[in-house]
N, C-alpha and C. Protein backbone atom coordinates (compact mmCIF):
# COMPACT_ATOMS: atom_id res chain seq x y z
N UNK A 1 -15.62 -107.24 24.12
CA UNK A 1 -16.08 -107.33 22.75
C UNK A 1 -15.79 -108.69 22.11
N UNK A 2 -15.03 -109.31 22.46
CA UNK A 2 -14.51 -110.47 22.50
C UNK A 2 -15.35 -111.38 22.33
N UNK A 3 -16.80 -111.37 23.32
CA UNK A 3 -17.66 -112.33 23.21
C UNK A 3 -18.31 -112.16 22.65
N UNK A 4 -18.66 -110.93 22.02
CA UNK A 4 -19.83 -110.69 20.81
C UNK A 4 -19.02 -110.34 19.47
N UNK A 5 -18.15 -111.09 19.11
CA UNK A 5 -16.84 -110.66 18.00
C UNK A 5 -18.10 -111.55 17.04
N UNK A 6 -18.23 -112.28 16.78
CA UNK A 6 -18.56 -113.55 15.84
C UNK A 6 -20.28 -112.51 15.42
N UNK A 7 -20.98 -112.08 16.51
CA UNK A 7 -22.27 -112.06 16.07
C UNK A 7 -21.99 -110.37 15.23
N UNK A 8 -21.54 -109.45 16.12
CA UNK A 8 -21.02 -108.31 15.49
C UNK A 8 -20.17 -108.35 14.12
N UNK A 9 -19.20 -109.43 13.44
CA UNK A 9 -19.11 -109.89 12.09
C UNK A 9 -20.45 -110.02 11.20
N UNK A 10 -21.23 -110.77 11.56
CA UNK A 10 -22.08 -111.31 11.03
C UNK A 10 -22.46 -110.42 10.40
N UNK A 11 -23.57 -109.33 11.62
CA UNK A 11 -24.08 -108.25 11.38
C UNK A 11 -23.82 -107.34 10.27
N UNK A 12 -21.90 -107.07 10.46
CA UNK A 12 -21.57 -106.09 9.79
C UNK A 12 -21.42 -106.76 7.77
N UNK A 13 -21.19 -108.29 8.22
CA UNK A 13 -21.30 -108.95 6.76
C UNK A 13 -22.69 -108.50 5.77
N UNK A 14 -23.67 -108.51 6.53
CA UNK A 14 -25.27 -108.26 6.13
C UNK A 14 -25.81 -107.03 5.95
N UNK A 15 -24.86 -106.11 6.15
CA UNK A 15 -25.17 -104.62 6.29
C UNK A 15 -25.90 -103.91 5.00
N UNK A 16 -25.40 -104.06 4.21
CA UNK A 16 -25.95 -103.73 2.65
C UNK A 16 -27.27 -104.12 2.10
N UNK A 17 -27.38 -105.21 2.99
CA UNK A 17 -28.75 -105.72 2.60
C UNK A 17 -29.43 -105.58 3.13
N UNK A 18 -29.56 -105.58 4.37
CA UNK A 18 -29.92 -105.43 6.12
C UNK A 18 -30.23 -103.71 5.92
N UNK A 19 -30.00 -102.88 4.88
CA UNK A 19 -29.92 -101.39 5.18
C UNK A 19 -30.63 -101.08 3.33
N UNK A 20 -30.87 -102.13 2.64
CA UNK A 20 -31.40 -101.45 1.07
C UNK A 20 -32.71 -100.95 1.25
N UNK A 21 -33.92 -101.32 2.15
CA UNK A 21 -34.75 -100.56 2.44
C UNK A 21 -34.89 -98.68 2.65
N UNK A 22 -33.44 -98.69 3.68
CA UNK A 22 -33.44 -96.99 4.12
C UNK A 22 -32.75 -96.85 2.30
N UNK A 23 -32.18 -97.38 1.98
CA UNK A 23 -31.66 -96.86 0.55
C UNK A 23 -32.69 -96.70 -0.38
N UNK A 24 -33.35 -97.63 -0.40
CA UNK A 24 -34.45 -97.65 -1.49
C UNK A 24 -34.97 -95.86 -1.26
N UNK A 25 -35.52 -96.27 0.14
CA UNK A 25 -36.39 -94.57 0.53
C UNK A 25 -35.94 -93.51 0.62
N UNK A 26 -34.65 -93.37 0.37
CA UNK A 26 -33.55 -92.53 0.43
C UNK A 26 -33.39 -91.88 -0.91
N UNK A 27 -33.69 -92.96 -1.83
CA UNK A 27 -33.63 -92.39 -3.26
C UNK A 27 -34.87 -92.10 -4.35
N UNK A 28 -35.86 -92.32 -3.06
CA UNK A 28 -37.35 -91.81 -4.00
C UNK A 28 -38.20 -92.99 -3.65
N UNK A 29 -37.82 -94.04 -3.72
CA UNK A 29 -38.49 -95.62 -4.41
C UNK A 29 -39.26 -96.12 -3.18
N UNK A 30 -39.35 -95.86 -2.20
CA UNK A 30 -40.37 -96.61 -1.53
C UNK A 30 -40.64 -94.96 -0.68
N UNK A 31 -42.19 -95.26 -0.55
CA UNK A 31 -42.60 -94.02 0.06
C UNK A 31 -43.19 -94.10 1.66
N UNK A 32 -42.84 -92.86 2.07
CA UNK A 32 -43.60 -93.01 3.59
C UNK A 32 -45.36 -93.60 3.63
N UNK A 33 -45.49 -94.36 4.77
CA UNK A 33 -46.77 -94.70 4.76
C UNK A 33 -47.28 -94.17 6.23
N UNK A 34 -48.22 -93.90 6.89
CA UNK A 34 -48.76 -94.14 8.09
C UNK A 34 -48.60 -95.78 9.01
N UNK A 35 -47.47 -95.63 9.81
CA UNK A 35 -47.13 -96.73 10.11
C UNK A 35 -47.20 -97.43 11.70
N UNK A 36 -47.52 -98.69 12.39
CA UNK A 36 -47.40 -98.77 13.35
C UNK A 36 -46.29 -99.30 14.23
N UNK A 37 -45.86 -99.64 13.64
CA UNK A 37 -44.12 -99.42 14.11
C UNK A 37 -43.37 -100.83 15.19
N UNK A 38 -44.79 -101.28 15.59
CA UNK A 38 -44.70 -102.25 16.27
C UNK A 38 -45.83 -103.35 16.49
N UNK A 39 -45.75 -104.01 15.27
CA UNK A 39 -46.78 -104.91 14.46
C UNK A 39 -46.57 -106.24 15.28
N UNK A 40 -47.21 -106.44 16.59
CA UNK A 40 -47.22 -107.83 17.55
C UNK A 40 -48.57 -108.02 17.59
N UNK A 41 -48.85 -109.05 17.81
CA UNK A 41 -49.92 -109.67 17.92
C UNK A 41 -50.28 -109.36 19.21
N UNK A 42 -49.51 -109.31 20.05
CA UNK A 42 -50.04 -108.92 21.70
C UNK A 42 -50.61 -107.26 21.32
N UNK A 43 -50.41 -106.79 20.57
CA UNK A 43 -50.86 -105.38 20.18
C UNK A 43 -51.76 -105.05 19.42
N UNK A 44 -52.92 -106.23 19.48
CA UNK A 44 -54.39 -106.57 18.76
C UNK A 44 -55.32 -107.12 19.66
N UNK A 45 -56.24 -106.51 20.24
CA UNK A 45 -57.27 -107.06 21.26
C UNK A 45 -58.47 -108.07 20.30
N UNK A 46 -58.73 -108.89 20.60
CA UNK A 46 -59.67 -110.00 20.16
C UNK A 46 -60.87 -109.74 20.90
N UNK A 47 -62.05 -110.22 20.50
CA UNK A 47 -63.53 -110.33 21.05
C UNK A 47 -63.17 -112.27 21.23
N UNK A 48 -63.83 -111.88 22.84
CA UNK A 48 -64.02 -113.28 23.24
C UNK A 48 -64.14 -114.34 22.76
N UNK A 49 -65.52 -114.05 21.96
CA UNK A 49 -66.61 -115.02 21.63
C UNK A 49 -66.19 -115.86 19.86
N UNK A 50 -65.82 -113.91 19.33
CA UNK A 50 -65.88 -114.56 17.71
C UNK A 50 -64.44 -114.84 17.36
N UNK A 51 -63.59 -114.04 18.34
CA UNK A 51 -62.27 -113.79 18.12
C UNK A 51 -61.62 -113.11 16.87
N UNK A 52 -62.45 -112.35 16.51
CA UNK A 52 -62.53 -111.73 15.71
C UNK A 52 -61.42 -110.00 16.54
N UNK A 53 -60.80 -109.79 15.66
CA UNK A 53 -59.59 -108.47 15.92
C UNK A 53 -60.75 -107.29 16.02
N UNK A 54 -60.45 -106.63 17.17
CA UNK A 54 -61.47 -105.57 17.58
C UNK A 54 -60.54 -104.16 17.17
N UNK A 55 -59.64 -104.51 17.81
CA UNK A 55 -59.12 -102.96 17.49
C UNK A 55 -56.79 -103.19 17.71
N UNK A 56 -56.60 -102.30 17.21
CA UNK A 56 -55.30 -102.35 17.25
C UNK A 56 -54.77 -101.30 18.86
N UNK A 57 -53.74 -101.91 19.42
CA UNK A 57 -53.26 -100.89 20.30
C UNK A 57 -52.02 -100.22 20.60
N UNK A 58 -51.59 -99.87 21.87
CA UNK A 58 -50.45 -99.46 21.65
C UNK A 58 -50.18 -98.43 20.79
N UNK A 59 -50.49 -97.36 20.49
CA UNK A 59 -50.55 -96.41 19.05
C UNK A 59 -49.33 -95.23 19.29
N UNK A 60 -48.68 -95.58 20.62
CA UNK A 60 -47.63 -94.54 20.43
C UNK A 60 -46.70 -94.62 19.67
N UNK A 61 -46.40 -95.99 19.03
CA UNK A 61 -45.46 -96.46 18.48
C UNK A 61 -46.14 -95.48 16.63
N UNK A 62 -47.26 -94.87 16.49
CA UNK A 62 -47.24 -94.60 15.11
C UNK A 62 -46.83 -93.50 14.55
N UNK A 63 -46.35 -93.45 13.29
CA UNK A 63 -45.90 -92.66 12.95
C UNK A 63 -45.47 -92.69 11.29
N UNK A 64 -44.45 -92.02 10.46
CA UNK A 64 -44.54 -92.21 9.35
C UNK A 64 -43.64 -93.02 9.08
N UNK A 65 -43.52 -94.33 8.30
CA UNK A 65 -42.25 -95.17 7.89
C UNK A 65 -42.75 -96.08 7.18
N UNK A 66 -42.20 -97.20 6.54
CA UNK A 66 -42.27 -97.92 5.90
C UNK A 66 -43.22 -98.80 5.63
N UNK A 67 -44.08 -99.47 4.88
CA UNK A 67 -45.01 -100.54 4.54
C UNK A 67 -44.15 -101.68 5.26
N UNK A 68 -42.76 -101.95 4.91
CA UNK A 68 -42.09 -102.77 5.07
C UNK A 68 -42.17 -103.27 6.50
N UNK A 69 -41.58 -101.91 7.18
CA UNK A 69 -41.35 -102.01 8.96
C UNK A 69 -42.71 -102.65 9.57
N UNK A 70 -43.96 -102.96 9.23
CA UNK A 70 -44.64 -103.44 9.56
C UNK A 70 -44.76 -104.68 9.26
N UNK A 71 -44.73 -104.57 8.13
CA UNK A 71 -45.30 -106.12 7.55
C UNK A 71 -43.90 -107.06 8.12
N UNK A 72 -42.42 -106.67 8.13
CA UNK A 72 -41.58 -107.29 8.53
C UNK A 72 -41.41 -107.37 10.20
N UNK A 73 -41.71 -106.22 10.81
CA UNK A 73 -41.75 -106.63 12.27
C UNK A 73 -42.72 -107.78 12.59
N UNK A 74 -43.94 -107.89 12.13
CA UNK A 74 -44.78 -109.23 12.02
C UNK A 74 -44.43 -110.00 11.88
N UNK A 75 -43.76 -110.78 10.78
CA UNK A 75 -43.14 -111.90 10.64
C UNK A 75 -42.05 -112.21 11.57
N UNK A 76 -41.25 -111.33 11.85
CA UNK A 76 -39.62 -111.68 12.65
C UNK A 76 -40.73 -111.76 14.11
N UNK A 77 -41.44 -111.16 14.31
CA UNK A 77 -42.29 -111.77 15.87
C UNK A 77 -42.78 -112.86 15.58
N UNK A 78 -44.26 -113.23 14.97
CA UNK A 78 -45.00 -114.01 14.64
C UNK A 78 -44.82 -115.50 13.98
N UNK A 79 -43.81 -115.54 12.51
CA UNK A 79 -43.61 -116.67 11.94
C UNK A 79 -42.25 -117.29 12.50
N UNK A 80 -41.18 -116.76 13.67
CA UNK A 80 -40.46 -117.52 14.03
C UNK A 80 -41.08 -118.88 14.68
N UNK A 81 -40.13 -120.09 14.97
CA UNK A 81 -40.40 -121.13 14.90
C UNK A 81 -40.46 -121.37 16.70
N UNK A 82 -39.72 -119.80 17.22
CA UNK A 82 -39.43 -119.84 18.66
C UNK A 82 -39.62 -119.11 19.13
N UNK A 83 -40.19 -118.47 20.39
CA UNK A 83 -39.77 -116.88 21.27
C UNK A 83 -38.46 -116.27 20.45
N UNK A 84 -38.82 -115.37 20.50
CA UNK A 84 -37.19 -114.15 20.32
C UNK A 84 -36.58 -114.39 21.58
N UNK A 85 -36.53 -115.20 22.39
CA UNK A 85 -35.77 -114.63 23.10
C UNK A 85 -35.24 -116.58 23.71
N UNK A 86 -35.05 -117.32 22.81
CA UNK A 86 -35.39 -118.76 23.12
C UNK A 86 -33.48 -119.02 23.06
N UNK A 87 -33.51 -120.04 24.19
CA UNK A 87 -32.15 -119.86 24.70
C UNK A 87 -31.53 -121.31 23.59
N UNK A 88 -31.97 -121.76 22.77
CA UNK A 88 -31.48 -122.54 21.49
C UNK A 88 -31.72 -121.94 20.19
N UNK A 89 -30.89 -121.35 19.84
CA UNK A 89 -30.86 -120.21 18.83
C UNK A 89 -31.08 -121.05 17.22
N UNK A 90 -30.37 -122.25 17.33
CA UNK A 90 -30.26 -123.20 16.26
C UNK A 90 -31.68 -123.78 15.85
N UNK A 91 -32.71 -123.71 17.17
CA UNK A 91 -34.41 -124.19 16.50
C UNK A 91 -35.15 -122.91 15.94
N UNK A 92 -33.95 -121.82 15.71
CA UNK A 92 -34.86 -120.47 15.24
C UNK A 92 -35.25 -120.40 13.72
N UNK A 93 -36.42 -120.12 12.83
CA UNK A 93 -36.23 -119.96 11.80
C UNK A 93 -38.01 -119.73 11.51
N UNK A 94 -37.84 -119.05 9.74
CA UNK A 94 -39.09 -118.61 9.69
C UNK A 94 -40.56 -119.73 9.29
N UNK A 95 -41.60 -119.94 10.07
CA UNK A 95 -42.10 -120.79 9.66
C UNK A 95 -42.73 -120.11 8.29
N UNK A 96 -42.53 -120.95 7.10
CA UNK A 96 -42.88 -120.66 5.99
C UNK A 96 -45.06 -120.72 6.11
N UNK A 97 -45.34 -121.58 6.71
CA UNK A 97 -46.68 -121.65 6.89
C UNK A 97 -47.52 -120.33 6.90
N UNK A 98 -46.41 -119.74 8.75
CA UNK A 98 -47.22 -118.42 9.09
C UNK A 98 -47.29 -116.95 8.06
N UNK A 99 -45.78 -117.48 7.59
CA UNK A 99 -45.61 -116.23 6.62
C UNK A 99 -46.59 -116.33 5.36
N UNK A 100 -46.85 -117.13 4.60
CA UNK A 100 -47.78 -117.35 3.81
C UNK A 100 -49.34 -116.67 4.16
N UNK A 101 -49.70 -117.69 5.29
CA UNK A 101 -51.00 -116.42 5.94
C UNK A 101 -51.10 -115.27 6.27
N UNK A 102 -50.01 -115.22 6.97
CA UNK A 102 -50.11 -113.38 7.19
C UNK A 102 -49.90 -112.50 5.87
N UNK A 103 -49.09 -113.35 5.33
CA UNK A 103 -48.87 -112.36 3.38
C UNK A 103 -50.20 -112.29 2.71
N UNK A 104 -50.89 -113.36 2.98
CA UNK A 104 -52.57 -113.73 2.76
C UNK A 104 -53.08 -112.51 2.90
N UNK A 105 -53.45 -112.38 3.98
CA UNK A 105 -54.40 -111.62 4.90
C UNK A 105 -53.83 -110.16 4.90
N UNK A 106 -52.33 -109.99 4.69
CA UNK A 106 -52.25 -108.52 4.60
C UNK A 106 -52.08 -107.74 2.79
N UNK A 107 -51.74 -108.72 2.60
CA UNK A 107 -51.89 -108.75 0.63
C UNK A 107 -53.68 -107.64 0.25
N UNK A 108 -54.36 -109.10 1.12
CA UNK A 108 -55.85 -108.95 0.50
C UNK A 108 -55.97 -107.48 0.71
N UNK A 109 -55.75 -107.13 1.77
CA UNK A 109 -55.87 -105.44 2.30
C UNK A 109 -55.19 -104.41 1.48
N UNK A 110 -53.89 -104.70 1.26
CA UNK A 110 -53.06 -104.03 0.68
C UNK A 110 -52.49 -103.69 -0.43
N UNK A 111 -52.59 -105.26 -1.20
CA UNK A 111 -52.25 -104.95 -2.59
C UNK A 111 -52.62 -103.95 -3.89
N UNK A 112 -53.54 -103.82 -3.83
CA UNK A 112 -54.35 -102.72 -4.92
C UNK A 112 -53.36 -101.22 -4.47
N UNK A 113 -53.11 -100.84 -3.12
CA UNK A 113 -52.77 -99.62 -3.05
C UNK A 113 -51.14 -99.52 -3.20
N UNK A 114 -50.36 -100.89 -2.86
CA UNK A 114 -48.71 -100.94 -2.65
C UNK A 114 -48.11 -100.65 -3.54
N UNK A 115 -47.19 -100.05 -3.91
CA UNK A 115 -46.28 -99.68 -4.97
C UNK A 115 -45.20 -101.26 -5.32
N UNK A 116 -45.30 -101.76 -6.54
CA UNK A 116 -44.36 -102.64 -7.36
C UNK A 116 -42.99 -102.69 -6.24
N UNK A 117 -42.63 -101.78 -6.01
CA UNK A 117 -41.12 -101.79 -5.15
C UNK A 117 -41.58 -102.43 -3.73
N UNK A 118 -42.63 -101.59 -3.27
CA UNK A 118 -43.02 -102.24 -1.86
C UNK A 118 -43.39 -103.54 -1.75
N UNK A 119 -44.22 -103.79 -2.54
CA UNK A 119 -43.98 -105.71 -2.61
C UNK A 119 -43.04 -106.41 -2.87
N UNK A 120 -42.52 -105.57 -3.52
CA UNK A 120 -40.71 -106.65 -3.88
C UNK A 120 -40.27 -106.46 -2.96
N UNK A 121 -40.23 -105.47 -1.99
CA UNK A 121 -39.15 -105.61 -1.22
C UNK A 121 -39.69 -106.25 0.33
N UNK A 122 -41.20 -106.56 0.49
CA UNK A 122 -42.04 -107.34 1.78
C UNK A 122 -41.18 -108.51 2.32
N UNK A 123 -40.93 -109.26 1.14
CA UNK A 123 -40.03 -110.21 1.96
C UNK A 123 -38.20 -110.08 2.71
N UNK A 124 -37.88 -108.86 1.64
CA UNK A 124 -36.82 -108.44 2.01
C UNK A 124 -36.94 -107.43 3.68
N UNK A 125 -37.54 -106.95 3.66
CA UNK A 125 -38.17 -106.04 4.89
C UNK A 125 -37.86 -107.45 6.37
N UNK A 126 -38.70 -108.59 6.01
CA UNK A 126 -38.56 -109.44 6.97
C UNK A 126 -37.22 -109.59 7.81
N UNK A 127 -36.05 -110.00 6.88
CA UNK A 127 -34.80 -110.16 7.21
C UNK A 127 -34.17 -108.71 7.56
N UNK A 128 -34.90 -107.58 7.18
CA UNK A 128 -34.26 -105.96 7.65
C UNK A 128 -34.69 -105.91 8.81
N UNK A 129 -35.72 -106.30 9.29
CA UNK A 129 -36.52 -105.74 10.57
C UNK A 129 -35.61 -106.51 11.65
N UNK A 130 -35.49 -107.95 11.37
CA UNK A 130 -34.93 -109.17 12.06
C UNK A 130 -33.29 -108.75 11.92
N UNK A 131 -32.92 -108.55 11.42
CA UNK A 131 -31.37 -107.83 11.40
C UNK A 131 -31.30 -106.46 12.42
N UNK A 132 -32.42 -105.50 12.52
CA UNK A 132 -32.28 -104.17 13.05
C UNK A 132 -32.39 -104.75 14.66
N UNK A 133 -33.68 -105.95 14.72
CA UNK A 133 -33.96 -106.17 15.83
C UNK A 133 -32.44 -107.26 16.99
N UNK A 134 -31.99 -107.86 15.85
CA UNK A 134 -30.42 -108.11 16.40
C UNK A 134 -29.62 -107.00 16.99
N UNK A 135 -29.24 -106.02 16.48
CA UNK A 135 -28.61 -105.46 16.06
C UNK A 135 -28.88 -104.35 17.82
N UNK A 136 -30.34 -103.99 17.84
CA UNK A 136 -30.70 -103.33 19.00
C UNK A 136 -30.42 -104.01 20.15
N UNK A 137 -30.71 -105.30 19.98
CA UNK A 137 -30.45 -106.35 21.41
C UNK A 137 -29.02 -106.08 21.47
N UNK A 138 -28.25 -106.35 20.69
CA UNK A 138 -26.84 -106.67 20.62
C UNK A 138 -25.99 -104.78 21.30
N UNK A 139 -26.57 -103.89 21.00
CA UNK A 139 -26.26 -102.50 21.46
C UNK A 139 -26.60 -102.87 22.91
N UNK A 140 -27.49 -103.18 22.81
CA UNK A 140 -28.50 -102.84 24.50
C UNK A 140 -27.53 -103.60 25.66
N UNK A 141 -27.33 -104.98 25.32
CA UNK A 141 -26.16 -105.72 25.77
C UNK A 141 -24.57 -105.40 26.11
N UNK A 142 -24.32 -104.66 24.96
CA UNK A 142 -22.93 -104.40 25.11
C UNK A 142 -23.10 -103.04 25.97
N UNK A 143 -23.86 -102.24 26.05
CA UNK A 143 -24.15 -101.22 26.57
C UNK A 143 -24.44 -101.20 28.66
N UNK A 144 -25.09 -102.82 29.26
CA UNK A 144 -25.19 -102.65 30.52
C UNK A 144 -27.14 -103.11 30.36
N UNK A 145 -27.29 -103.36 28.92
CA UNK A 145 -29.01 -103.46 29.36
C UNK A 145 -29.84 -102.35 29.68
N UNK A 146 -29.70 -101.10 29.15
CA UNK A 146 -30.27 -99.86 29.51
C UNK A 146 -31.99 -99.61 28.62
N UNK A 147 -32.17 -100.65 27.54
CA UNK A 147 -33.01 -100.33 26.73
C UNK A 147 -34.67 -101.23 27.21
N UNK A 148 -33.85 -102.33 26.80
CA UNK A 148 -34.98 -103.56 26.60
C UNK A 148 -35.04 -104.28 28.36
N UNK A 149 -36.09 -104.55 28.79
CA UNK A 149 -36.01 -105.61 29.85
C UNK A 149 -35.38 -106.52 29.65
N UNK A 150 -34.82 -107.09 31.10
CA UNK A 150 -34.39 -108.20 30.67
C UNK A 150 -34.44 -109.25 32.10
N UNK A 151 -34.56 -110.23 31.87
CA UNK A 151 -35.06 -111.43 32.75
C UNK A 151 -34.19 -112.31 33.35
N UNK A 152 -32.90 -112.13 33.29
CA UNK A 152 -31.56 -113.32 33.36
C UNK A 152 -30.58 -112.58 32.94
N UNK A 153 -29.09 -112.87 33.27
CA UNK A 153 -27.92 -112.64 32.54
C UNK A 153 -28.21 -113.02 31.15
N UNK A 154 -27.10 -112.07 30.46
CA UNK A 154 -27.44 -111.92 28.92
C UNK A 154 -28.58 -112.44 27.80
N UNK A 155 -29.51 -111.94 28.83
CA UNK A 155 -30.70 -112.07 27.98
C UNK A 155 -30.79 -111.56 26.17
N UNK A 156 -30.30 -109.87 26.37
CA UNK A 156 -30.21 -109.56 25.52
C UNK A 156 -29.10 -110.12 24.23
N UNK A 157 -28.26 -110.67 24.90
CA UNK A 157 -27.15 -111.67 23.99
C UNK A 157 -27.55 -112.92 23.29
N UNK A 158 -28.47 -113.62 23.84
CA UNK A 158 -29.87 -114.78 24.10
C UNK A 158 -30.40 -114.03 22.71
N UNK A 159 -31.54 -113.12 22.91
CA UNK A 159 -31.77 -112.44 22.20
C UNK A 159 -31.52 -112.35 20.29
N UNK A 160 -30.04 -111.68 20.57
CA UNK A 160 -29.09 -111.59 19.22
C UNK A 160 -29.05 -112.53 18.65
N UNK A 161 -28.98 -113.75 19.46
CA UNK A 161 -28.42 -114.97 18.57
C UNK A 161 -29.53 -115.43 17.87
N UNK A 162 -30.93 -115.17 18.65
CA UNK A 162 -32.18 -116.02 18.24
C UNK A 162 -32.25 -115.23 16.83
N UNK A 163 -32.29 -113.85 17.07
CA UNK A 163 -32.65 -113.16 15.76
C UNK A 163 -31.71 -113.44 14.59
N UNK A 164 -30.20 -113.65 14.88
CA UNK A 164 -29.20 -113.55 13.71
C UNK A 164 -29.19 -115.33 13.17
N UNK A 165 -30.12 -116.06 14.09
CA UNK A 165 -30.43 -117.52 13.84
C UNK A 165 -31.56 -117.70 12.59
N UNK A 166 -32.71 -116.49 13.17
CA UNK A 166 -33.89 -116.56 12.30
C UNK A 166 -33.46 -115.50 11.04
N UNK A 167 -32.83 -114.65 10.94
CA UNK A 167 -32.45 -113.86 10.04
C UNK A 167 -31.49 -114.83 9.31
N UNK A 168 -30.59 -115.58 9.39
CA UNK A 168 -29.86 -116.50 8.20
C UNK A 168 -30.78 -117.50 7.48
N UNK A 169 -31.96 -117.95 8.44
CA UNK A 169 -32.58 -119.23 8.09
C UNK A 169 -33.82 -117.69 6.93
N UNK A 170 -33.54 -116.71 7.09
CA UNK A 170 -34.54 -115.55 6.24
C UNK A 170 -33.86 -115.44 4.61
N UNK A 171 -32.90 -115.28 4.67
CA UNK A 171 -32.02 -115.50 3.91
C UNK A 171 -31.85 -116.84 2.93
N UNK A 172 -32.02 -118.32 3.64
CA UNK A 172 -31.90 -119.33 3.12
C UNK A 172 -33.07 -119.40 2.47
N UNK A 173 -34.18 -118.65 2.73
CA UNK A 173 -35.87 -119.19 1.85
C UNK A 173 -36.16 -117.57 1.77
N UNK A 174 -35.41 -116.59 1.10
CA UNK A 174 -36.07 -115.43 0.27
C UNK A 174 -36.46 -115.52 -0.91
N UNK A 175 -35.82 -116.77 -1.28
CA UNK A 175 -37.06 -117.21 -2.62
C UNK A 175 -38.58 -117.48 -2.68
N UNK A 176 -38.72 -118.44 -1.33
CA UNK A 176 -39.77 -118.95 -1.22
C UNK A 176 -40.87 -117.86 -1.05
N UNK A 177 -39.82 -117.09 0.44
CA UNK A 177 -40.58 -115.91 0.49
C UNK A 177 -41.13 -114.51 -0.81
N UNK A 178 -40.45 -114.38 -1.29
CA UNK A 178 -40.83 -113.71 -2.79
C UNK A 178 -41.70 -114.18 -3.44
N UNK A 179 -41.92 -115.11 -3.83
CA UNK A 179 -42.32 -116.06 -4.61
C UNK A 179 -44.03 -116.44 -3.73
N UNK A 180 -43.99 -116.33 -2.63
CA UNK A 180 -45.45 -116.13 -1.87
C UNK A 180 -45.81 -114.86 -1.70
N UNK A 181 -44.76 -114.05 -1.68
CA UNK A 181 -45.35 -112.25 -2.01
C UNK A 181 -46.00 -111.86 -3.48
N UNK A 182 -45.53 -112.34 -4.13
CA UNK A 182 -45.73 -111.98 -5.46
C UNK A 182 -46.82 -112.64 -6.07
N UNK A 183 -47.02 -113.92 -5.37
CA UNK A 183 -48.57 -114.78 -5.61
C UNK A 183 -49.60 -114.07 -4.95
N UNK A 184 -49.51 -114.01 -4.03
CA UNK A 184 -50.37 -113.68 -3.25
C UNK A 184 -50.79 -112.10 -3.69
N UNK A 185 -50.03 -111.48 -4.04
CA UNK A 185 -50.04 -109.46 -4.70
C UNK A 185 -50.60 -109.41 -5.99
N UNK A 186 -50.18 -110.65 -7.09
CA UNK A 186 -50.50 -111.00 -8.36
C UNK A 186 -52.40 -111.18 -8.07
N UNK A 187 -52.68 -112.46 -7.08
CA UNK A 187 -54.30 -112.71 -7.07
C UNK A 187 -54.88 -111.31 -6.28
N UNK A 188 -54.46 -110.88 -5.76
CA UNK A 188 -54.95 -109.42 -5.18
C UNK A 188 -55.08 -108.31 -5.60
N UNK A 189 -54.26 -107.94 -6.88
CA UNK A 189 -53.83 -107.30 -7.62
C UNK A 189 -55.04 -107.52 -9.06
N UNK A 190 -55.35 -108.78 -9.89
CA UNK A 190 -56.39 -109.00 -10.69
C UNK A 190 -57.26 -109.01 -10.09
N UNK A 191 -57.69 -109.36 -8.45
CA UNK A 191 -59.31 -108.92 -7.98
C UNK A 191 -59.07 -107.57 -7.46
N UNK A 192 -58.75 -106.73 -7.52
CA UNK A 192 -59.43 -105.25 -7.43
C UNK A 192 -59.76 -104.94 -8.96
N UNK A 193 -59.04 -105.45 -10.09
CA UNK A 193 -59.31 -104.59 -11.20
C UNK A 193 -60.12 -105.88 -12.16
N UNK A 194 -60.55 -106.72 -11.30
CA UNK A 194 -61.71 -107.56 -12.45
C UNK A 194 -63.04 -106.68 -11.93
């Protein structure tokens, strides 16, 4: 335990925040949605030609949970700056660019129907998903590797660090991030009801 003392602190430092989502839903405030549970881009088939998104896959993963768990598993895959699984944990962090577009593009869809709480809490979701997804590597590891594949010695340790790398650098720009949720929900929000 020794060698995962520092990342297992961390974790347990972030817990409250890393866990206000299940609280929120726990006490009424964010509601179940129809969810896919595992929002990757490898889990969207494209047409050749137009490249245009044909269909979503993978569907075992659906079920009922959070607006959040989606929109945040997206980002902690998609807008990192590295693989999840990138053996320099220190080049990890969220590209503010990608997150902006994808808030774009899932706003336009979404906003008219999201509840006030669920958008406030989109950017917070990012750093929950990216904390849970530490958090699983970091079990799976201390455990013998029974969960997740893995490709090399302590992959899954590899892993932890990338996420608890991109989850602090989530933390350092939840302003920014808010602040592009709330733009982006605000113009989405006056075009359904102009």
């Amino acid at each position: 335990m020794a060698e995962v003392r520092e990342e297992l602190d961390w974790l347990l430092s972030v817990e409250d925040e890393a866990c206000r989502l299940t609280d929120l839903f726990e006490k009424g405030e964010l509601p179940l949605r129809v969810t896919h549970n595992d929002t990757k881009i490898n889990n969207v088939l494209f047409d050749e030609k137009t490249h245009e998104a044909l269909v979503v896959i993978d569907l075992d993963t659906v079920m009922p949970g959070l607006v959040g768990h989606d929109f945040g598993d997206a980002i902690r895959f998609a807008a990192n700056f590295v693989e999840e699984d990138c053996d320099h944990p220190e080049k990890a962090g969220v590209n503010l660019n990608i997150f902006w577009a994808f808030a774009e593009g899932f706003l336009k869809k979404t906003a008219a129907s999201l509840t006030k709480t669920e958008v406030d809490t989109l950017a917070l979701s990012c750093f929950a998903l990216t904390c849970e997804l530490a958090t699983r590597f970091l079990a799976d590891y201390i455990v013998g590797d029974k969960y997740f594949k893995v490709k090399k010695p302590q992959h899954n340790l590899v892993r932890t660090r990338c996420q608890i790398a991109l989850a602090k650098d989530m933390l350092n720009k939840m302003d920014a991030m808010n602040a592009i949720v709330q733009d982006c929900a605000r113009r989405y929000k006056e075009t359904e009801n102009a």
